[in-house]
Protein backbone atom coordinates (compact mmCIF):
# COMPACT_ATOMS: atom_id res chain seq x y z
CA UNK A 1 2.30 6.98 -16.56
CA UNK A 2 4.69 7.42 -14.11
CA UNK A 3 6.48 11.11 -12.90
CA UNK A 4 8.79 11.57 -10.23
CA UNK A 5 9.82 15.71 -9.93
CA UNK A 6 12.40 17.09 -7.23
CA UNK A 7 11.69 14.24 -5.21
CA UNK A 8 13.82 14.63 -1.75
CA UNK A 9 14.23 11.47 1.02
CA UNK A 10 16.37 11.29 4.12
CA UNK A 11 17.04 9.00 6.33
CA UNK A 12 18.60 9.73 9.86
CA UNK A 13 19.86 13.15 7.92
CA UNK A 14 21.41 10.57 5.11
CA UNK A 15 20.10 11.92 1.90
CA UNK A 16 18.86 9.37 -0.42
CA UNK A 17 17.12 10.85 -2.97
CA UNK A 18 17.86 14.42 -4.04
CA UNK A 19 16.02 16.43 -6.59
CA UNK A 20 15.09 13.58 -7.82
CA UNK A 21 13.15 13.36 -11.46
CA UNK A 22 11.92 10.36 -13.07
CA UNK A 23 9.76 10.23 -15.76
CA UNK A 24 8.04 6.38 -17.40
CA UNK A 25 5.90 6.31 -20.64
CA UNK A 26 2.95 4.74 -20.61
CA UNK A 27 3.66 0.91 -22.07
CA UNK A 28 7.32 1.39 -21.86
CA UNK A 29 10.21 -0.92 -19.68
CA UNK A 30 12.54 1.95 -17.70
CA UNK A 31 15.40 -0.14 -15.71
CA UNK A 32 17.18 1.90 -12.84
CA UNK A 33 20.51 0.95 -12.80
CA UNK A 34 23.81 1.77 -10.21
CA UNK A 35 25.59 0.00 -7.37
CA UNK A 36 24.00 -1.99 -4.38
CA UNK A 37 22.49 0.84 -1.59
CA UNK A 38 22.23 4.12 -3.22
CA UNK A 39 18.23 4.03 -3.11
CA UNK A 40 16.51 2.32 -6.16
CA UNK A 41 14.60 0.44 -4.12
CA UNK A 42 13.63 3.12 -1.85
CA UNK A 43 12.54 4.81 -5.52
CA UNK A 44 9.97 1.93 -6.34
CA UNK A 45 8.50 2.20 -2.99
CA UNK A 46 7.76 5.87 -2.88
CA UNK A 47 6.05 5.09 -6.07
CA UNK A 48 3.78 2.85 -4.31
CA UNK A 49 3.24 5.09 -1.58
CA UNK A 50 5.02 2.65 0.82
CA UNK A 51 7.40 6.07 1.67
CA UNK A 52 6.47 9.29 1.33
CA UNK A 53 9.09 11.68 0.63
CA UNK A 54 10.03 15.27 1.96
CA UNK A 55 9.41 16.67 -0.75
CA UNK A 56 8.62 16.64 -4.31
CA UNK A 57 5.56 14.97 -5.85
CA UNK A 58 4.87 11.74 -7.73
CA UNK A 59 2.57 11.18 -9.92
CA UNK A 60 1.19 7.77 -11.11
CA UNK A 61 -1.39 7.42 -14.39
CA UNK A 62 -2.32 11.16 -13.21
CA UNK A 63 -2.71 10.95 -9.61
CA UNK A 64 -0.31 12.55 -6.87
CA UNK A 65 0.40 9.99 -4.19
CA UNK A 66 1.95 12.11 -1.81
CA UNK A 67 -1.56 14.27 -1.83
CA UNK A 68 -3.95 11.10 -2.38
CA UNK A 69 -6.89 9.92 0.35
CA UNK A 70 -6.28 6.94 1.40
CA UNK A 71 -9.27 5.95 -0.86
CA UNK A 72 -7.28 7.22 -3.68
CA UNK A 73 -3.97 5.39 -3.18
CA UNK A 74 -6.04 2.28 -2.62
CA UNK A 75 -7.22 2.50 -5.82
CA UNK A 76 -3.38 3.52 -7.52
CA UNK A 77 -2.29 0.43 -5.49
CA UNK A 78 -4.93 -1.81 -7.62
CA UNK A 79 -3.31 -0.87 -10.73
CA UNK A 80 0.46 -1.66 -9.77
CA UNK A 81 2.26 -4.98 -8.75
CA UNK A 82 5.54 -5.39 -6.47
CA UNK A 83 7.42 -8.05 -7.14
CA UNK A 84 9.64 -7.68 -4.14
CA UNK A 85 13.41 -8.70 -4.30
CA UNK A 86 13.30 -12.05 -1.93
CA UNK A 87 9.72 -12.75 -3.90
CA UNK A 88 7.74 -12.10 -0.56
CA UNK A 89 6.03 -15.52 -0.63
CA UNK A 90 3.75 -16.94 2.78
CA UNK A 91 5.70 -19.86 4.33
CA UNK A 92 2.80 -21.37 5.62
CA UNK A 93 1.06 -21.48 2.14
CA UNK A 94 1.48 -23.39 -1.17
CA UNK A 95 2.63 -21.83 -4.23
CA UNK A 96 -1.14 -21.82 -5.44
CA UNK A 97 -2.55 -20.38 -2.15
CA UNK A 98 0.03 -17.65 -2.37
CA UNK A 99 -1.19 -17.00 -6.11
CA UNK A 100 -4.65 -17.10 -4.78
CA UNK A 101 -4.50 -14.65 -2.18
CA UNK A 102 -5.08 -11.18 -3.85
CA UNK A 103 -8.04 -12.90 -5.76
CA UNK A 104 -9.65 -13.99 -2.16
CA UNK A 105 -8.74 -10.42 -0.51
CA UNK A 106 -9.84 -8.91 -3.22
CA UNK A 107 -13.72 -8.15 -1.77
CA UNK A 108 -15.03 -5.44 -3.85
CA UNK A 109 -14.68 -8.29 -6.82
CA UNK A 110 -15.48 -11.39 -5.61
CA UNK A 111 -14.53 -14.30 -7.74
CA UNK A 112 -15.70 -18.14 -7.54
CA UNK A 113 -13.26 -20.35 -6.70
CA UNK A 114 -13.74 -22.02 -10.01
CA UNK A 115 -12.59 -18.79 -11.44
CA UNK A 116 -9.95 -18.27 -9.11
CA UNK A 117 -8.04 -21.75 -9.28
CA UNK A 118 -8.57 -21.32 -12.86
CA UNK A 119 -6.45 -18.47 -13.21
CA UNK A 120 -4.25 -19.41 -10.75
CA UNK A 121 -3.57 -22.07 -13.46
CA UNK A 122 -3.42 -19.75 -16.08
CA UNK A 123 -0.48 -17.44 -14.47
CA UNK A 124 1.29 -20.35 -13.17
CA UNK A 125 1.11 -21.83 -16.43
CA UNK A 126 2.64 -18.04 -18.06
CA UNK A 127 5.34 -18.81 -15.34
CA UNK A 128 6.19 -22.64 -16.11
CA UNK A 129 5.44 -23.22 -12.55
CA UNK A 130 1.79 -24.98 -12.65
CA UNK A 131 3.42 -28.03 -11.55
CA UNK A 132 4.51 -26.45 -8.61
CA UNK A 133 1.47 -25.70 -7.40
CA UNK A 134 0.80 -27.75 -4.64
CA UNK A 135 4.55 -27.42 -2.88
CA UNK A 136 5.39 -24.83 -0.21
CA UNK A 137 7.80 -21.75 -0.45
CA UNK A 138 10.55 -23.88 1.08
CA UNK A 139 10.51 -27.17 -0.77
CA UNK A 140 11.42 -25.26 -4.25
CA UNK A 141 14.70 -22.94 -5.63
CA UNK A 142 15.02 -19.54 -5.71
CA UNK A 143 14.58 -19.05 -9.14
CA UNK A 144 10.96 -20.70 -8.32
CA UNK A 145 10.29 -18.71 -5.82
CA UNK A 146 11.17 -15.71 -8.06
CA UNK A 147 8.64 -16.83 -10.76
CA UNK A 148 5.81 -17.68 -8.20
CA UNK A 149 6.07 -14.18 -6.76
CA UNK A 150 5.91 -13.07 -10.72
CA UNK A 151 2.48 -15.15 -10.81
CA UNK A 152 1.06 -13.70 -7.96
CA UNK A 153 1.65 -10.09 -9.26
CA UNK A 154 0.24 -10.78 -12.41
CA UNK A 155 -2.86 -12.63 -11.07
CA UNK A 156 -4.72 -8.83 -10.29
CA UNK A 157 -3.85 -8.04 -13.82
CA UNK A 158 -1.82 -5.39 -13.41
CA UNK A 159 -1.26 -2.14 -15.64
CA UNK A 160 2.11 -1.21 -13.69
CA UNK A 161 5.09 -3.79 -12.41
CA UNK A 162 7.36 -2.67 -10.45
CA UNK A 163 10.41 -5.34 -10.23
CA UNK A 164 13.22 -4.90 -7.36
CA UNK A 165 16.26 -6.75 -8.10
CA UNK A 166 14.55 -9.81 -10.07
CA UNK A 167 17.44 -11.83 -10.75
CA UNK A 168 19.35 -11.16 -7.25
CA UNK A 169 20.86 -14.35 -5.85
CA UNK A 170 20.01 -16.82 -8.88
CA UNK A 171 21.90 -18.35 -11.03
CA UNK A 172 22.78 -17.24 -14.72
CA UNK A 173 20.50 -19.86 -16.36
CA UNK A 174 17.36 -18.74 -14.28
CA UNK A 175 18.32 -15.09 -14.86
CA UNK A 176 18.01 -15.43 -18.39
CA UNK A 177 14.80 -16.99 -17.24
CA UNK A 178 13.56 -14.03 -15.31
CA UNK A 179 14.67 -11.62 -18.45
CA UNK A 180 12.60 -13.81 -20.75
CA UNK A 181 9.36 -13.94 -18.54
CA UNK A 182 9.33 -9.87 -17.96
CA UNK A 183 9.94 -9.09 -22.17
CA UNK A 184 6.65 -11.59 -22.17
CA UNK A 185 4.56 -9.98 -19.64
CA UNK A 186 5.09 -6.23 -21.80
CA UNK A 187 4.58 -8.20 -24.92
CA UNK A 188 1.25 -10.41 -23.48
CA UNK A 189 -0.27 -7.35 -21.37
CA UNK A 190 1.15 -4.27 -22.54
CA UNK A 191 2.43 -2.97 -18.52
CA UNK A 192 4.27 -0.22 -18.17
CA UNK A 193 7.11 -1.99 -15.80
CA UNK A 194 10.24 -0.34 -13.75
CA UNK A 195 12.79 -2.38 -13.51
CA UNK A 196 15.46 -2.26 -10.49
CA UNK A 197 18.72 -4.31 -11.09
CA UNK A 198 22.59 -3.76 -10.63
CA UNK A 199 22.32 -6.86 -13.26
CA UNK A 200 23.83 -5.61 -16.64
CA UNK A 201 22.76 -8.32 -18.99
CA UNK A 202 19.06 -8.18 -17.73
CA UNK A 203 18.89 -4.13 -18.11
CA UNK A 204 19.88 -4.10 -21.80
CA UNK A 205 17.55 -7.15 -22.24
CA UNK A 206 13.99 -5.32 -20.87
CA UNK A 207 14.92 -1.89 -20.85
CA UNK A 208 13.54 0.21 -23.68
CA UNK A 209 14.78 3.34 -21.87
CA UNK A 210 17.32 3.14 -18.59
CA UNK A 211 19.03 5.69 -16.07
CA UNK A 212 21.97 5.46 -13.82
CA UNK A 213 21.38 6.48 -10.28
CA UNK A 214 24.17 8.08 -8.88
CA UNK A 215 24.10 10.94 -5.79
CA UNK A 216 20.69 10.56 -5.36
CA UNK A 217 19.33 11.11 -9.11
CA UNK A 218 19.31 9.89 -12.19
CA UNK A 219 22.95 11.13 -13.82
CA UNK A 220 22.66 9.38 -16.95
CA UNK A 221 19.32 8.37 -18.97
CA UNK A 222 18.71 6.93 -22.53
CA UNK A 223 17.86 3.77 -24.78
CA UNK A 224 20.29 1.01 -23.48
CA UNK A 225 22.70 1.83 -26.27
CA UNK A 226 22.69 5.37 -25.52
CA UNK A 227 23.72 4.71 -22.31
CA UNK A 228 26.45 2.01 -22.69
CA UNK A 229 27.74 4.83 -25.22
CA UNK A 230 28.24 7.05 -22.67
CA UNK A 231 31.24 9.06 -21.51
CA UNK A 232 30.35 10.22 -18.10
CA UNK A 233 33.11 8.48 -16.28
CA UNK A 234 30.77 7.74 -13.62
CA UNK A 235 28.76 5.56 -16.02
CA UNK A 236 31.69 4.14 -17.44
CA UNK A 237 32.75 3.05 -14.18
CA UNK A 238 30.00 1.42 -13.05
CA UNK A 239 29.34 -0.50 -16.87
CA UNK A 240 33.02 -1.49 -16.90
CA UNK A 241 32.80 -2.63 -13.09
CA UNK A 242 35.05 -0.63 -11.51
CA UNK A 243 34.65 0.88 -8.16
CA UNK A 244 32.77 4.41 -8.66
CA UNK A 245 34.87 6.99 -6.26
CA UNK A 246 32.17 9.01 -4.63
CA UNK A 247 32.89 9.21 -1.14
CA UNK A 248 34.27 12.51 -0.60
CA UNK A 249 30.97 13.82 -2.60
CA UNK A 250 28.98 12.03 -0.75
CA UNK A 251 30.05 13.58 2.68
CA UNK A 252 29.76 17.12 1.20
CA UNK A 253 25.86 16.07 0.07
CA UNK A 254 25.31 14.31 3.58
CA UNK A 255 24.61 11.26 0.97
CA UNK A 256 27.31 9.09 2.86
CA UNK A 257 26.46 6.78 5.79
């Protein structure tokens, strides 16, 4: 569904990603794991065609976005939702307007707005947050905000979710929250999902495949136990949460800042 080959990204000569492959099965959870700022979100948004890369290709459900009209990326955009790290949520809208919104954009499908507040009830509802629906971005918690963003996403009925750092900044008891609502989006409508995170707990949770990103590429990829069973010491640094010594390999890549 989803191939990344000797993809290549600088930024001010800081190399980002290098030779970097990815590859995501159709219907499957990959998680992208590895230490704050080394470029897994910069991964997700390459696959969305939000950066293009110097080079390399990237392929998603068979077409090459770094080639693609913009016709064609428009229409590899339809298939795949962002939920974005800070949830990405309009101020100056309630929780059900901001739901609403890709239904009332959406022009080449124009729905009713029966239709539309009725499934803005329905994903709400998926997302325990239909009483909600009426409040504005700043009147409820993170973790709200979080699954709002989540209800949005799924309102375009999505075939790919891409997830960047879903439980950053909440709370272990909405975390667990967040982990439970992405196993029941795969399990309700089958997406093929990517799942950023530096959060341990929630990787082995989703992931039915996961790589470490180290360098700029994946170092280290396999079923969650696979990977905790790993001996690289890089991996076993990172798992056991110590500080990863990379910065004299860094300089020599141009990696560091």
């Amino acid at each position: 569904m989803i191939t990344l080959e000797k993809v290549n990204k600088a930024f001010a000569g800081r190399r980002v990603l290098v030779d970097y492959d990815l590859q995501v099965n159709d219907g499957e959870t990959f998680v992208i794991i590895g230490p704050s700022g080394i470029g897994k979100s910069v991964t997700l948004k390459h696959i969305v065609g939000l950066l293009q890369p110097d080079s390399g290709s990237i392929r998603v459900d068979g077409v090459d976005v770094t080639k693609a009209s913009a016709n064609e990326l428009r229409e590899v955009r339809k298939k795949i939702g962002f939920l974005f790290q800070g949830g990405a949520l309009i101020n100056w809208m309630t929780v059900g307007e901001n739901v609403a919104l890709p239904l009332r954009e959406n022009r080449a499908h124009r729905m009713k707005e029966a239709e539309i507040q009725a499934t803005c009830r329905e994903k709400l509802s998926l997302v325990n947050m239909a009483s909600e629906a009426n409040k504005y971005p700043d009147a409820i918690s993170g973790g709200m905000r979080k699954r709002a963003a989540l209800a949005r996403v799924l309102v375009a009925n999505p075939g790919i979710v891409l997830y960047d750092e879903p439980t950053a900044g909440l709370d272990p008891r909405m975390s667990s929250t967040i982990c439970n609502l992405i196993n029941d989006v795969k399990r309700q409508f089958g997406v093929t999902a990517i799942v950023v995170t530096h959060d341990l707990p929630l990787a082995y949770a989703v992931g039915d495949r996961m790589g470490m990103m180290h360098l700029g590429k994946l170092i280290e990829v396999g079923t969650p136990a696979e990977v905790r069973a790993s001996k690289n010491p890089i991996v076993r640094d990172f798992l056991e949460g110590r500080p990863i010594q990379s910065v004299e390999e860094e300089s020599k890549l141009g990696l560091a800042p």
